[in-house]
C-alpha atoms as a PDB file:
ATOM      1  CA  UNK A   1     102.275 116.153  98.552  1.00  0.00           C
ATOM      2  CA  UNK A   2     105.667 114.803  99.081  1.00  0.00           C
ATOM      3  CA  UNK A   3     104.749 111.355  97.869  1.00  0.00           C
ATOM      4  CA  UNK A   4     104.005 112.542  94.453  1.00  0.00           C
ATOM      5  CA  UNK A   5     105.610 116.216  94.355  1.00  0.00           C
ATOM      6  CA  UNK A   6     102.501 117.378  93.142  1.00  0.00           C
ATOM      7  CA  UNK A   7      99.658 119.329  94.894  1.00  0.00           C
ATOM      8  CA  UNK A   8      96.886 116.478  96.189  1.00  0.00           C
ATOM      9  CA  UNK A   9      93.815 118.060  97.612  1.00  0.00           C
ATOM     10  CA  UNK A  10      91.349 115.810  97.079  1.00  0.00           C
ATOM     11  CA  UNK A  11      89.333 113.235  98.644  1.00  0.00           C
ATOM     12  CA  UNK A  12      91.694 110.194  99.722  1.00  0.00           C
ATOM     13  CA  UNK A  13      90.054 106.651  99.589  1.00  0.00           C
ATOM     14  CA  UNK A  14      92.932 104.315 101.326  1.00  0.00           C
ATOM     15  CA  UNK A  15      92.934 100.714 100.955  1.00  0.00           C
ATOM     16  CA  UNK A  16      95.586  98.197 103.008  1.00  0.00           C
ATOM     17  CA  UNK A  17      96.880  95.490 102.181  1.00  0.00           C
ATOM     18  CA  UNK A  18      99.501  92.899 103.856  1.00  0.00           C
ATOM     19  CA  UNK A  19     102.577  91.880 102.242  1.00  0.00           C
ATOM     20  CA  UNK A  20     105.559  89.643 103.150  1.00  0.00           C
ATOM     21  CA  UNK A  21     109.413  90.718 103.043  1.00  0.00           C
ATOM     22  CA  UNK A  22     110.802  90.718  99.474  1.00  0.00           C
ATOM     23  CA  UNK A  23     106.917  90.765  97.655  1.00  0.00           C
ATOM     24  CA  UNK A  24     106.776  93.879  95.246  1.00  0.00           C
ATOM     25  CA  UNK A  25     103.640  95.680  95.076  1.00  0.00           C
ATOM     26  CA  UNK A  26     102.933  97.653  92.047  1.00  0.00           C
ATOM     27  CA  UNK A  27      99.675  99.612  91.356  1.00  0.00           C
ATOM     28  CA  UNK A  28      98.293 100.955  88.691  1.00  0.00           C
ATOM     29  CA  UNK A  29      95.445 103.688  88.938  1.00  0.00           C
ATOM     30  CA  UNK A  30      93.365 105.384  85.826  1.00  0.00           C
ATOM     31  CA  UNK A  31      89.823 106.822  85.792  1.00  0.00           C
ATOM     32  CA  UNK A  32      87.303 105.660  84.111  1.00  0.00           C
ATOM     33  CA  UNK A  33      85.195 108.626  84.054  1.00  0.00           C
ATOM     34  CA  UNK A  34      84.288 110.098  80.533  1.00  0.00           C
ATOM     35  CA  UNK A  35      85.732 113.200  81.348  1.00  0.00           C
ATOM     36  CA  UNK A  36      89.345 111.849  83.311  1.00  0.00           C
ATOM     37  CA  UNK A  37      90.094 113.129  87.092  1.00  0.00           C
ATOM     38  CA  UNK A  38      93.587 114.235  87.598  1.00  0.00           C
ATOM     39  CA  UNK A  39      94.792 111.009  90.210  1.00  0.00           C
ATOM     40  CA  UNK A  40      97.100 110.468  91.738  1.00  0.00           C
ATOM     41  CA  UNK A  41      98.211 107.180  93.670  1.00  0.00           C
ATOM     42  CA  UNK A  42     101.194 106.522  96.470  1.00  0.00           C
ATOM     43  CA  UNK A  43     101.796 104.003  98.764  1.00  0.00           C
ATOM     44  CA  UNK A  44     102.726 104.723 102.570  1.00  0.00           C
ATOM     45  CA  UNK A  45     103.226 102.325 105.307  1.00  0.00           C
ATOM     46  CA  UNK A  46     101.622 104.223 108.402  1.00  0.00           C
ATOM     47  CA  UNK A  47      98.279 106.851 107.089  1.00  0.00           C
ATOM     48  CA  UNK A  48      99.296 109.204 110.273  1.00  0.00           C
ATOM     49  CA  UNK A  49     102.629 109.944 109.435  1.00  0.00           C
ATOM     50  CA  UNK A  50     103.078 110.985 105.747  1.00  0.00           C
ATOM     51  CA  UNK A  51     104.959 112.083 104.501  1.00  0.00           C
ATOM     52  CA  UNK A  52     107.720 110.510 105.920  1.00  0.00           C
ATOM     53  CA  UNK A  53     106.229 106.923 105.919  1.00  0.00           C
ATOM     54  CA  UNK A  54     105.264 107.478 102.138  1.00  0.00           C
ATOM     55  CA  UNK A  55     107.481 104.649  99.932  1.00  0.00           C
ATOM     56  CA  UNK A  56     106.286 105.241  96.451  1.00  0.00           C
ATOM     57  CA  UNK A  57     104.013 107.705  94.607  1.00  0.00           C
ATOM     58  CA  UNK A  58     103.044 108.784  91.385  1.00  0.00           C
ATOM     59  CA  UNK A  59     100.938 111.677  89.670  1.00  0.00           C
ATOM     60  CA  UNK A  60     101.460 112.717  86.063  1.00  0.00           C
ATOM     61  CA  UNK A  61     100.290 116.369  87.012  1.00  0.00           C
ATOM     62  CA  UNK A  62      97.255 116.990  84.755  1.00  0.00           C
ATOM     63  CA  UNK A  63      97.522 114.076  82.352  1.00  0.00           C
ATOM     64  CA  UNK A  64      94.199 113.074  82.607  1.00  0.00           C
ATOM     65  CA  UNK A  65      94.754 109.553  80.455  1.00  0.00           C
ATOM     66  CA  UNK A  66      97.931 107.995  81.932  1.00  0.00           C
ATOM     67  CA  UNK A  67      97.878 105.560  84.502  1.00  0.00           C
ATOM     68  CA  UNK A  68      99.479 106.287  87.369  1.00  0.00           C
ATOM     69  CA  UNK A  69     101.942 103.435  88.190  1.00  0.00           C
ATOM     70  CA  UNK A  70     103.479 102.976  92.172  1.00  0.00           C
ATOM     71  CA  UNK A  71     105.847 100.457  92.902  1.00  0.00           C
ATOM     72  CA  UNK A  72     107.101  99.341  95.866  1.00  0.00           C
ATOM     73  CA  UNK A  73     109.188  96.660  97.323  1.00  0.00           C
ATOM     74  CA  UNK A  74     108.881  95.112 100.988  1.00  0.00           C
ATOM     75  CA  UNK A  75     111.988  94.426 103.240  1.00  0.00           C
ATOM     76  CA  UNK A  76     110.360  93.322 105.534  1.00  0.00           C
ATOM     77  CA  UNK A  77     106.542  91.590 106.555  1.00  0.00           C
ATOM     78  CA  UNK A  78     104.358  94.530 106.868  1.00  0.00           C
ATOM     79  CA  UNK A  79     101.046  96.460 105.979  1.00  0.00           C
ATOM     80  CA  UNK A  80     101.043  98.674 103.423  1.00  0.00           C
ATOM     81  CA  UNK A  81      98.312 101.537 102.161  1.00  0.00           C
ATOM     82  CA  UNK A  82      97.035 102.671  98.829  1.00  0.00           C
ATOM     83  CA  UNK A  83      96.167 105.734  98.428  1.00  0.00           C
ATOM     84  CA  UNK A  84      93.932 107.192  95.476  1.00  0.00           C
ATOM     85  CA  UNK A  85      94.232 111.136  95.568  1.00  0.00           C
ATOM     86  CA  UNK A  86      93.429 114.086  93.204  1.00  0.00           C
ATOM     87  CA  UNK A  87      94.868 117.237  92.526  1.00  0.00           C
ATOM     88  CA  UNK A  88      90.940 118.706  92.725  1.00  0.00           C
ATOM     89  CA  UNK A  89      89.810 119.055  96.046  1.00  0.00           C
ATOM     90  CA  UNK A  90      85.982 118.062  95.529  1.00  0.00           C
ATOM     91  CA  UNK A  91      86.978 115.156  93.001  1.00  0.00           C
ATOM     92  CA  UNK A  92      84.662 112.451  92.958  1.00  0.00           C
ATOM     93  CA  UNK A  93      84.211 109.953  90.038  1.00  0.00           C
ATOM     94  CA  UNK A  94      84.964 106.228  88.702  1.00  0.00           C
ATOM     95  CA  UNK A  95      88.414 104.720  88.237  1.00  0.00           C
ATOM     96  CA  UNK A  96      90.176 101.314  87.949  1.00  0.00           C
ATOM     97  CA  UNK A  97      92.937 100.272  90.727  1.00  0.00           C
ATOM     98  CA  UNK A  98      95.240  97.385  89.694  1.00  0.00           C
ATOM     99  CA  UNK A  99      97.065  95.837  92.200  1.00  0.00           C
ATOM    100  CA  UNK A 100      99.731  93.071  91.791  1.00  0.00           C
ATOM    101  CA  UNK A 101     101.798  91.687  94.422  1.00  0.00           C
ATOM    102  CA  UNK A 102     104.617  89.566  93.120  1.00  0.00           C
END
């Protein structure tokens, strides 16, 4: 996956979200499951053209416990996507998304 450099083959829940020129989004992603999924999280501005429309990403490649962080700041008004990945490709399972926009 060229938004993380890692291999992503898992199920990809998106969420969007709007944001105004000069806000900075930053995400945080870590699963809650008793036995941690591999995530990964990165943030693209168009879902049909990644990579090239990826602008932040993050995957710790097989640390299981540390939050994946994604930042990203907006130059212009714009929607952006979230994007929850995992390096297994049946992954299913619980985690927390954080999402600040400052």
């Amino acid at each position: 996956n060229a938004c993380t450099g890692s291999l992503t083959r898992g199920p990809d829940p998106v969420y969007g979200l709007n944001v105004l020129a000069g806000q900075t989004v930053t995400v945080n992603l870590v699963s809650t499951e008793a036995t941690p999924e591999d995530l990964a999280v990165y943030i693209t501005t168009d879902c049909d053209t990644l990579p090239n429309s990826c602008v932040a990403g993050s995957d710790a490649q097989g640390n299981n416990t540390t939050p994946e962080t994604a930042t990203f700041t907006a130059q212009q008004d714009r929607r952006v996507y979230i994007v929850v990945d995992s390096y297994y490709e049946l992954a299913s399972g619980a985690y927390q998304l954080d999402v600040n926009v400052q």
